[in-house]
C-alpha atoms as a PDB file:
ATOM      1  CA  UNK A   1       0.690 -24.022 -54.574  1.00  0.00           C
ATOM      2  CA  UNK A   2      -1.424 -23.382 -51.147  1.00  0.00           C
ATOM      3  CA  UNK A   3       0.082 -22.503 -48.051  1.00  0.00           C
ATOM      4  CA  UNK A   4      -0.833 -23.569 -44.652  1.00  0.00           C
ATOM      5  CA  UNK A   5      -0.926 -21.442 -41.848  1.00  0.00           C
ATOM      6  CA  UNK A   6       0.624 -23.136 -38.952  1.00  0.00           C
ATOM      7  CA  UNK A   7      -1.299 -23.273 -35.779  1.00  0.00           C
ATOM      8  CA  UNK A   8       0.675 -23.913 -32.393  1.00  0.00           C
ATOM      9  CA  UNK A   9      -0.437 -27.210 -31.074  1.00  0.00           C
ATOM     10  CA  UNK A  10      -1.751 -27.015 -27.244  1.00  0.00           C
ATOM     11  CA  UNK A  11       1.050 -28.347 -26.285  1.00  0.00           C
ATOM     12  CA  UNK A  12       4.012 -26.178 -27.651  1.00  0.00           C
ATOM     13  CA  UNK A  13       5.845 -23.017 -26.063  1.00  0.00           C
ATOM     14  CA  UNK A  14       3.264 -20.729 -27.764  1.00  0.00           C
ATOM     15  CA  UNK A  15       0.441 -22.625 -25.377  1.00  0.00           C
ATOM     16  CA  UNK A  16       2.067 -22.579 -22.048  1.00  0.00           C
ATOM     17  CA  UNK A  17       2.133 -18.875 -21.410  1.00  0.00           C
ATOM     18  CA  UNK A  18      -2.036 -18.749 -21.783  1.00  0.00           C
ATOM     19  CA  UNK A  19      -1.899 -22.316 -19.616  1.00  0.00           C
ATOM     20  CA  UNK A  20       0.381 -20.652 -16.573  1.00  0.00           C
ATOM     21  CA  UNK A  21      -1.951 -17.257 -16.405  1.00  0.00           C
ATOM     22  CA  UNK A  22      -4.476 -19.507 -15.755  1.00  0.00           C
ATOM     23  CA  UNK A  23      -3.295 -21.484 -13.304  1.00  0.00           C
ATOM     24  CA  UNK A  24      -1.631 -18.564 -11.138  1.00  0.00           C
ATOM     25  CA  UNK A  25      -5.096 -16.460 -11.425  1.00  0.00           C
ATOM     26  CA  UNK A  26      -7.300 -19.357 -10.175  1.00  0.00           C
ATOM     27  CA  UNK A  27      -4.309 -20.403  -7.602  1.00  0.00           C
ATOM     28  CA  UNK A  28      -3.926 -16.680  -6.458  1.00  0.00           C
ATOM     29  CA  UNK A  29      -7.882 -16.233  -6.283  1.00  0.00           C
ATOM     30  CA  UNK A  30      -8.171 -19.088  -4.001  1.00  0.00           C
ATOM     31  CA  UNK A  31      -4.625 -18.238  -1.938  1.00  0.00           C
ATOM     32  CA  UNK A  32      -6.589 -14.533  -1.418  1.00  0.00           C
ATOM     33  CA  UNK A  33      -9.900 -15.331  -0.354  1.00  0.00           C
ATOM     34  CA  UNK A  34      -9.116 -18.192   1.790  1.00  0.00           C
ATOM     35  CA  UNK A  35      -6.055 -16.715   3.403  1.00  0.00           C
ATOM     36  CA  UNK A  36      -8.384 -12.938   3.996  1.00  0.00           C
ATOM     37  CA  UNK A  37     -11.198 -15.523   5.648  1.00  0.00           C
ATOM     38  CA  UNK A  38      -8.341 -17.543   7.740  1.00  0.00           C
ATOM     39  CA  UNK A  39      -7.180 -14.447   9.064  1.00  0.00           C
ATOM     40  CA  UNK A  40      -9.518 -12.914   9.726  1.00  0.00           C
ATOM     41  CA  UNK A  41     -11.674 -16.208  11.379  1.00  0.00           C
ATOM     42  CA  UNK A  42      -8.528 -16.295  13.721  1.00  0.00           C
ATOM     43  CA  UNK A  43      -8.473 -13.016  15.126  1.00  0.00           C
ATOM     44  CA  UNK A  44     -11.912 -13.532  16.763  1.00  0.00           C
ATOM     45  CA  UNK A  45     -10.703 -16.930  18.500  1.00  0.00           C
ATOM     46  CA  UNK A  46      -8.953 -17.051  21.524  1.00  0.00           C
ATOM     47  CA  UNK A  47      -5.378 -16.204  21.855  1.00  0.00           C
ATOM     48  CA  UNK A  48      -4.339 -16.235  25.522  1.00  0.00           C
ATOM     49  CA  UNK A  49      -5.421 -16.972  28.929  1.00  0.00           C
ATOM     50  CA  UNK A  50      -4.893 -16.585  32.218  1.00  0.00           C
ATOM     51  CA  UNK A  51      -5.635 -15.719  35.603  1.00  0.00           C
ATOM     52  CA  UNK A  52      -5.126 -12.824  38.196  1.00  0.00           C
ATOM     53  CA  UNK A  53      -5.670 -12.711  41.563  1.00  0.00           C
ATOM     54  CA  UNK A  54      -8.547 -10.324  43.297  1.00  0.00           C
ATOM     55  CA  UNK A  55      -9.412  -9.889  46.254  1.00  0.00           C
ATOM     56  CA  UNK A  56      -7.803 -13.253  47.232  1.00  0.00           C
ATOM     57  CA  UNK A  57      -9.505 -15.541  44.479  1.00  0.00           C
ATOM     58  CA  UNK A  58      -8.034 -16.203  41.055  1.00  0.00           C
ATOM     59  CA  UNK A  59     -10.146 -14.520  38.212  1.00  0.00           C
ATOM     60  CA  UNK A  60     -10.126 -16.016  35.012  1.00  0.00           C
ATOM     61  CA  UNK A  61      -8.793 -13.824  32.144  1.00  0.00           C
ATOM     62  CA  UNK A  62      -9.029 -14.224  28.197  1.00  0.00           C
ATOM     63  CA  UNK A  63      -8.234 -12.197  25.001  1.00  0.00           C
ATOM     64  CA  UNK A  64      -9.154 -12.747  21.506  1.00  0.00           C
ATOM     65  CA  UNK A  65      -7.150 -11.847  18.506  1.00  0.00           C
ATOM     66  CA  UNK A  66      -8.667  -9.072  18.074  1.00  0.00           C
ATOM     67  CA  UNK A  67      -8.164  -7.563  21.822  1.00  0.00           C
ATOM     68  CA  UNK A  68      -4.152  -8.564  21.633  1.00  0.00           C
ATOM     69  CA  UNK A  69      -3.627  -6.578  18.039  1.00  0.00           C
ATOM     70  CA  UNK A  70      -5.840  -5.149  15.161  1.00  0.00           C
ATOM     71  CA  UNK A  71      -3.149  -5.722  12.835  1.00  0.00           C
ATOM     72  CA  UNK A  72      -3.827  -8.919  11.299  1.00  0.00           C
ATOM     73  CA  UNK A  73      -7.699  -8.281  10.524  1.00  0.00           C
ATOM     74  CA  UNK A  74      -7.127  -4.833   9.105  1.00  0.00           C
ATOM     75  CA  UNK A  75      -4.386  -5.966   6.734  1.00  0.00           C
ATOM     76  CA  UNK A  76      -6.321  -9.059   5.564  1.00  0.00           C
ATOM     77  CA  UNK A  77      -8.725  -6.812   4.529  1.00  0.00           C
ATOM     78  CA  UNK A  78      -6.802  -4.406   2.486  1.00  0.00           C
ATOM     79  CA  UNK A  79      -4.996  -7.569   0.844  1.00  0.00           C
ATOM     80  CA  UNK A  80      -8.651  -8.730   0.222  1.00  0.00           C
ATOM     81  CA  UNK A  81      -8.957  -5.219  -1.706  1.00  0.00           C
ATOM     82  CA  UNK A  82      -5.889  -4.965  -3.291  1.00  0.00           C
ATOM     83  CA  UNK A  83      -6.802  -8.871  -4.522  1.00  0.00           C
ATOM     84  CA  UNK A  84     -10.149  -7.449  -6.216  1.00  0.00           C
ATOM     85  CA  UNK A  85      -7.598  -4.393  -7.612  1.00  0.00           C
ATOM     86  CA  UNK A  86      -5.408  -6.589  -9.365  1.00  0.00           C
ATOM     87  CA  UNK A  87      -7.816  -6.850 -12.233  1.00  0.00           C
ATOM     88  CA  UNK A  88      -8.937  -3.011 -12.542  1.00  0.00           C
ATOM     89  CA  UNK A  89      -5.194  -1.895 -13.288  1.00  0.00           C
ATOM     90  CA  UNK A  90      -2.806  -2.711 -15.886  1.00  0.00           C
ATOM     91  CA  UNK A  91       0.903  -2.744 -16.459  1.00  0.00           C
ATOM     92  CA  UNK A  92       2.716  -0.305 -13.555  1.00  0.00           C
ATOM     93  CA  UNK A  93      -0.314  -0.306 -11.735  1.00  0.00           C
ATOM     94  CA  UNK A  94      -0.962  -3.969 -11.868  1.00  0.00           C
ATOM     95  CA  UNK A  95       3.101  -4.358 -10.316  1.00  0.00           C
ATOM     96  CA  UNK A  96       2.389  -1.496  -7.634  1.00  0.00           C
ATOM     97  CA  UNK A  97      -0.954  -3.541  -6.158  1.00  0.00           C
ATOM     98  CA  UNK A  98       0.559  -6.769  -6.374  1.00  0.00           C
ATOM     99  CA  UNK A  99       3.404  -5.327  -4.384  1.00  0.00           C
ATOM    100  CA  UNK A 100       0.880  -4.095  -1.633  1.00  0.00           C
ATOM    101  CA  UNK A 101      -0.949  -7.272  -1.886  1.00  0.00           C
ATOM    102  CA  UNK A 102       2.377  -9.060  -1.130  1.00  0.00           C
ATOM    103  CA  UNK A 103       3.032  -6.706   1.535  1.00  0.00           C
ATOM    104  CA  UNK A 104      -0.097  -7.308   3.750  1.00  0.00           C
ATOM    105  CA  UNK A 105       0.413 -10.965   3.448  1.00  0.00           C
ATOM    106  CA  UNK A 106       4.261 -10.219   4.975  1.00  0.00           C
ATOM    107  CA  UNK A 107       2.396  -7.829   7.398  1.00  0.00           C
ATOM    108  CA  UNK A 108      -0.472 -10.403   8.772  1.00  0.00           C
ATOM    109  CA  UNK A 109       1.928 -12.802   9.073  1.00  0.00           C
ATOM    110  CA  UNK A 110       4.650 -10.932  11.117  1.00  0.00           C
ATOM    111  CA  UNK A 111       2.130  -9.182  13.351  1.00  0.00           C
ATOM    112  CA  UNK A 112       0.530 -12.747  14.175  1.00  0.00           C
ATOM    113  CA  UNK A 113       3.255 -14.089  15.364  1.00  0.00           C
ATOM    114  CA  UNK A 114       4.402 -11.393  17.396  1.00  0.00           C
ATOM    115  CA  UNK A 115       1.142 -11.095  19.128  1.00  0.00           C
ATOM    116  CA  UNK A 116       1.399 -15.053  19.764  1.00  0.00           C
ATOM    117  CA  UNK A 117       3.300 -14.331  22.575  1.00  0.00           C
ATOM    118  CA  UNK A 118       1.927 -11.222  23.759  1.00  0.00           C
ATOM    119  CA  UNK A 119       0.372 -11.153  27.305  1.00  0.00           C
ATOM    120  CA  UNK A 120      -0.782  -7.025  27.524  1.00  0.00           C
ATOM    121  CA  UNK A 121      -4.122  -7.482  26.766  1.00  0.00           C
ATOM    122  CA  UNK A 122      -4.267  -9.710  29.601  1.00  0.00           C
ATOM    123  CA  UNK A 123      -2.220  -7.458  31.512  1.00  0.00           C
ATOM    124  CA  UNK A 124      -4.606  -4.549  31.101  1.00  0.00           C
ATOM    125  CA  UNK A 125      -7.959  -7.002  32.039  1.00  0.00           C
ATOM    126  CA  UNK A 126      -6.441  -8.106  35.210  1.00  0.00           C
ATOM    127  CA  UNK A 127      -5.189  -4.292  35.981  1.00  0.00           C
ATOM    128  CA  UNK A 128      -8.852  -3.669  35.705  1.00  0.00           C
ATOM    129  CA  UNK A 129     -10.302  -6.410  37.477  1.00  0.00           C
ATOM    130  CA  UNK A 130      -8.282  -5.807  40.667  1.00  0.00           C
ATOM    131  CA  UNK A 131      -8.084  -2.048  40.341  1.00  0.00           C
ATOM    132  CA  UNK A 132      -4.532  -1.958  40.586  1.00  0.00           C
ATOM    133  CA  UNK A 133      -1.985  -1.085  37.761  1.00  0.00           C
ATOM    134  CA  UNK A 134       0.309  -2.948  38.696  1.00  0.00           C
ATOM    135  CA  UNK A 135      -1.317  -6.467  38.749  1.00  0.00           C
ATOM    136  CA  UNK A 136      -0.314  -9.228  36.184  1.00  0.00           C
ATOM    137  CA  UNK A 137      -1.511 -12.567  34.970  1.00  0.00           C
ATOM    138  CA  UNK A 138      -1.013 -15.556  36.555  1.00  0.00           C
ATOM    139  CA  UNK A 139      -0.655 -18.967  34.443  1.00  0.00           C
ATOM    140  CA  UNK A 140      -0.457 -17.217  30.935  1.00  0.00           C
ATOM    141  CA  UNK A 141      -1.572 -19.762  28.511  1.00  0.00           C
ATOM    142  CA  UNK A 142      -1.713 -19.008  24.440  1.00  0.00           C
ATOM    143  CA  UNK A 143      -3.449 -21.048  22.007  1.00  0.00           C
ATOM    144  CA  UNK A 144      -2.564 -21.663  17.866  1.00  0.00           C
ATOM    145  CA  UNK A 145      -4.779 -19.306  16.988  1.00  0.00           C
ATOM    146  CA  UNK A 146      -1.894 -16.641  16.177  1.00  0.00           C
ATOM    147  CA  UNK A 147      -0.547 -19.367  14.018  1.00  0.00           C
ATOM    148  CA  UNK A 148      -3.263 -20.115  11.679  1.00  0.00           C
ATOM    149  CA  UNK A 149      -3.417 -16.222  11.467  1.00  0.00           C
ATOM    150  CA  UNK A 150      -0.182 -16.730  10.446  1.00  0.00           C
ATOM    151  CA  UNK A 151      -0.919 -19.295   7.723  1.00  0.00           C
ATOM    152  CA  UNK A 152      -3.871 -17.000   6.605  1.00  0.00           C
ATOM    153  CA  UNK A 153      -1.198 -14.324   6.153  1.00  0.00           C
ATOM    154  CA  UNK A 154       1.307 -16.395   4.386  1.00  0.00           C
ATOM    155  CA  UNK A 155      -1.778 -17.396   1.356  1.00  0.00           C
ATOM    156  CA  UNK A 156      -2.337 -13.653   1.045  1.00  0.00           C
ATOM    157  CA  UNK A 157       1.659 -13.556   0.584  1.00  0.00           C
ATOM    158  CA  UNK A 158       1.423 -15.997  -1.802  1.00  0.00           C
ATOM    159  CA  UNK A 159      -1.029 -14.569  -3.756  1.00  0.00           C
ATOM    160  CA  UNK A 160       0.616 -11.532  -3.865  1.00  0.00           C
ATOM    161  CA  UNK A 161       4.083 -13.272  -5.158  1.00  0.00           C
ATOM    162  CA  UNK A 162       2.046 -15.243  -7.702  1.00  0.00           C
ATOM    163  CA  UNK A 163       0.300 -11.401  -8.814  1.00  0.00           C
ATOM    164  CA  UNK A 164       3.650 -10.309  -8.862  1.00  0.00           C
ATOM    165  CA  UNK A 165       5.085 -13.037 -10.899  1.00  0.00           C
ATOM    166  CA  UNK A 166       2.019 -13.710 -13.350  1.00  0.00           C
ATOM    167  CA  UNK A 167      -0.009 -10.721 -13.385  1.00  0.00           C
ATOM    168  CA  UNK A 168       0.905  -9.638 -16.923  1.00  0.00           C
ATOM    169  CA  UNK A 169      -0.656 -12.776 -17.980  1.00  0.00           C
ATOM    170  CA  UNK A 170      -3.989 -12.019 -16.154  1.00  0.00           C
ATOM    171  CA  UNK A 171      -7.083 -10.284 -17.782  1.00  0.00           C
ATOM    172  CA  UNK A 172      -8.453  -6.995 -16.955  1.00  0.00           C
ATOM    173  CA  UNK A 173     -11.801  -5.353 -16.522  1.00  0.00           C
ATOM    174  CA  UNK A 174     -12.955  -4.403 -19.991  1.00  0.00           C
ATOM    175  CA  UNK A 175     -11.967  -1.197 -21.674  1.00  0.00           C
ATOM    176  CA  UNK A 176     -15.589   0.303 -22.394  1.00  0.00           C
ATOM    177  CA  UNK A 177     -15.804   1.120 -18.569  1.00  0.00           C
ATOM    178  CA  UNK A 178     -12.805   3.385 -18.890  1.00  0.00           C
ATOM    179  CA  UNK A 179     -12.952   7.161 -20.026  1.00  0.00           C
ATOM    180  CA  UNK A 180     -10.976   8.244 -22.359  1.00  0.00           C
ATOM    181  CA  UNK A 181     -10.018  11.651 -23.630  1.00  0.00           C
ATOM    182  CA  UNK A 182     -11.439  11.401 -26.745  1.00  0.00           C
ATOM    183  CA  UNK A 183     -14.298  13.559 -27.414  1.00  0.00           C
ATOM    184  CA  UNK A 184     -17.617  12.258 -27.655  1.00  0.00           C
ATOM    185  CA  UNK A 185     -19.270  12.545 -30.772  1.00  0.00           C
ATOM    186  CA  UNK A 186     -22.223  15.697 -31.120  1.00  0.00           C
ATOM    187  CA  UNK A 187     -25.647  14.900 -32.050  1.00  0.00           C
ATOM    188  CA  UNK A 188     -27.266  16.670 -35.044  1.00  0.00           C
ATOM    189  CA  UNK A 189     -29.982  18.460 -34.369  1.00  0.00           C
ATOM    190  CA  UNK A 190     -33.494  16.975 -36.250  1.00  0.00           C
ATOM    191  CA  UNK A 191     -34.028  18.656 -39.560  1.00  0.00           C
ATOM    192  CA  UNK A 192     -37.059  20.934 -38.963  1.00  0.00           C
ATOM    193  CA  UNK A 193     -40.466  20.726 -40.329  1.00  0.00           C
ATOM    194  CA  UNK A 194     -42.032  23.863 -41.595  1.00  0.00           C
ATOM    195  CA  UNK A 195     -45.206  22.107 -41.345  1.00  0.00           C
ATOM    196  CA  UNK A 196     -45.039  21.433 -37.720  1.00  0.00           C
ATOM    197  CA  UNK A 197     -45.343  24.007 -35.365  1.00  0.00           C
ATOM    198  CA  UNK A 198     -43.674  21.955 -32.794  1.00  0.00           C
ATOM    199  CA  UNK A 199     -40.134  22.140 -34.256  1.00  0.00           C
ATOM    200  CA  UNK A 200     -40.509  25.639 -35.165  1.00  0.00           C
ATOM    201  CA  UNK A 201     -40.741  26.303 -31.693  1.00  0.00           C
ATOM    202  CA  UNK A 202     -37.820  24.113 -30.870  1.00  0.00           C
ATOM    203  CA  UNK A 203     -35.208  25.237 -33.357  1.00  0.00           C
ATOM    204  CA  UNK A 204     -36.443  29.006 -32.308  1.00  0.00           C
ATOM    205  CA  UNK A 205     -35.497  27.735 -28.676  1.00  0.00           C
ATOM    206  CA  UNK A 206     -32.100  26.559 -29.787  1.00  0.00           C
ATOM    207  CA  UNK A 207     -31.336  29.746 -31.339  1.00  0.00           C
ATOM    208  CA  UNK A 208     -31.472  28.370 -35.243  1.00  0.00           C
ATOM    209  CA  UNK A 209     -33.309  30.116 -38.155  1.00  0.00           C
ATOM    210  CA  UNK A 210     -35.934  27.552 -39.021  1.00  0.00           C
ATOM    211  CA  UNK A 211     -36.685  29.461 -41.963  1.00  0.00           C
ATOM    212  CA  UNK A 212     -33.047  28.221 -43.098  1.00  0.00           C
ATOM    213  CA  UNK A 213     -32.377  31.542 -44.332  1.00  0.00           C
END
């Protein structure tokens, strides 16, 4: 009588594991990059405008991203790291940079939209202009810029929830990279040639009897 090893069709329970890792790594690759490049696209786009008056005329004022808060951009890019991370780490690890990749994308998004609002930096350009510290803006204006950093931030939380959720089912970089602490194996030394004087010479330099005596 033969027996038949049963293989799992595509389709069965066995499959879908193999077909969600997939799905989440390409979906969290994508949510990553594009969210990092959104973010960070935004904060160099204008956020605000305004005007402030000196010496009698109305000076025109405006901040980029970048001038109302840093905090977007910088945490884009560490999600962008912790993204490339993922996949050099394993089990605990993989869980801990998930986490911080989850983490910027909360970050970027919160600090967007409280700088969406913000009017400082334009504050401090029109104390500047008119010399005076106390000078403000007049006809403060924002743009959606802060949002779409926003939406950048909220990919790069996705990704991180999808790392999170899936990562176990993701590949890693491949083991002959790593060190271990096994020892590496010793050469042997060449048996020596009494007929050459060029090993005698060597195993006399290595300390060895090459007389074999």
């Amino acid at each position: 009588m033969e027996y038949v090893t049963a293989v799992p069709h595509p389709r069965t329970e066995a499959a879908r594991p193999a077909r969600a890792g997939r799905r989440s790594l390409a979906l969290a690759l994508l949510c990553g990059a594009l969210g990092a490049a959104v973010a960070l696209l935004a904060t160099r786009q204008q956020w605000a405008a305004g005007t402030a008056s000196v010496a009698g005329g109305a000076f025109p004022l405006t901040a980029k991203g970048s001038d109302v808060t840093g905090v977007p951009a910088a945490l884009a890019i560490v999600g962008l790291a912790a993204l490339v991370a993922v996949f050099a780490v394993r089990r605990a690890g993989r869980v801990v940079v998930a986490g911080l990749l989850a983490l910027c994308g909360a970050g970027t998004v919160a600090a967007a939209l409280a700088g969406a609002s913000d009017g400082s930096a334009l504050d401090d350009q029109a104390a500047k202009a008119a010399g005076d510290t106390a000078a403000g803006v007049d006809a403060l204006t924002h743009t959606a810029w802060p949002y779409v950093a926003a939406a950048g931030g909220a990919l790069i939380l996705l990704a991180g929830l999808l790392a999170l959720r899936y990562g176990r089912l993701w590949p890693a970089m491949s083991g002959r990279y790593e060190r271990t602490g096994a020892p590496r194996p010793r050469r042997t030394a060449a048996a020596v040639d009494p007929d050459r004087p060029e090993d005698l010479w060597k195993a006399l330099d290595r300390g060895e009897d090459p007389t074999g005596a």
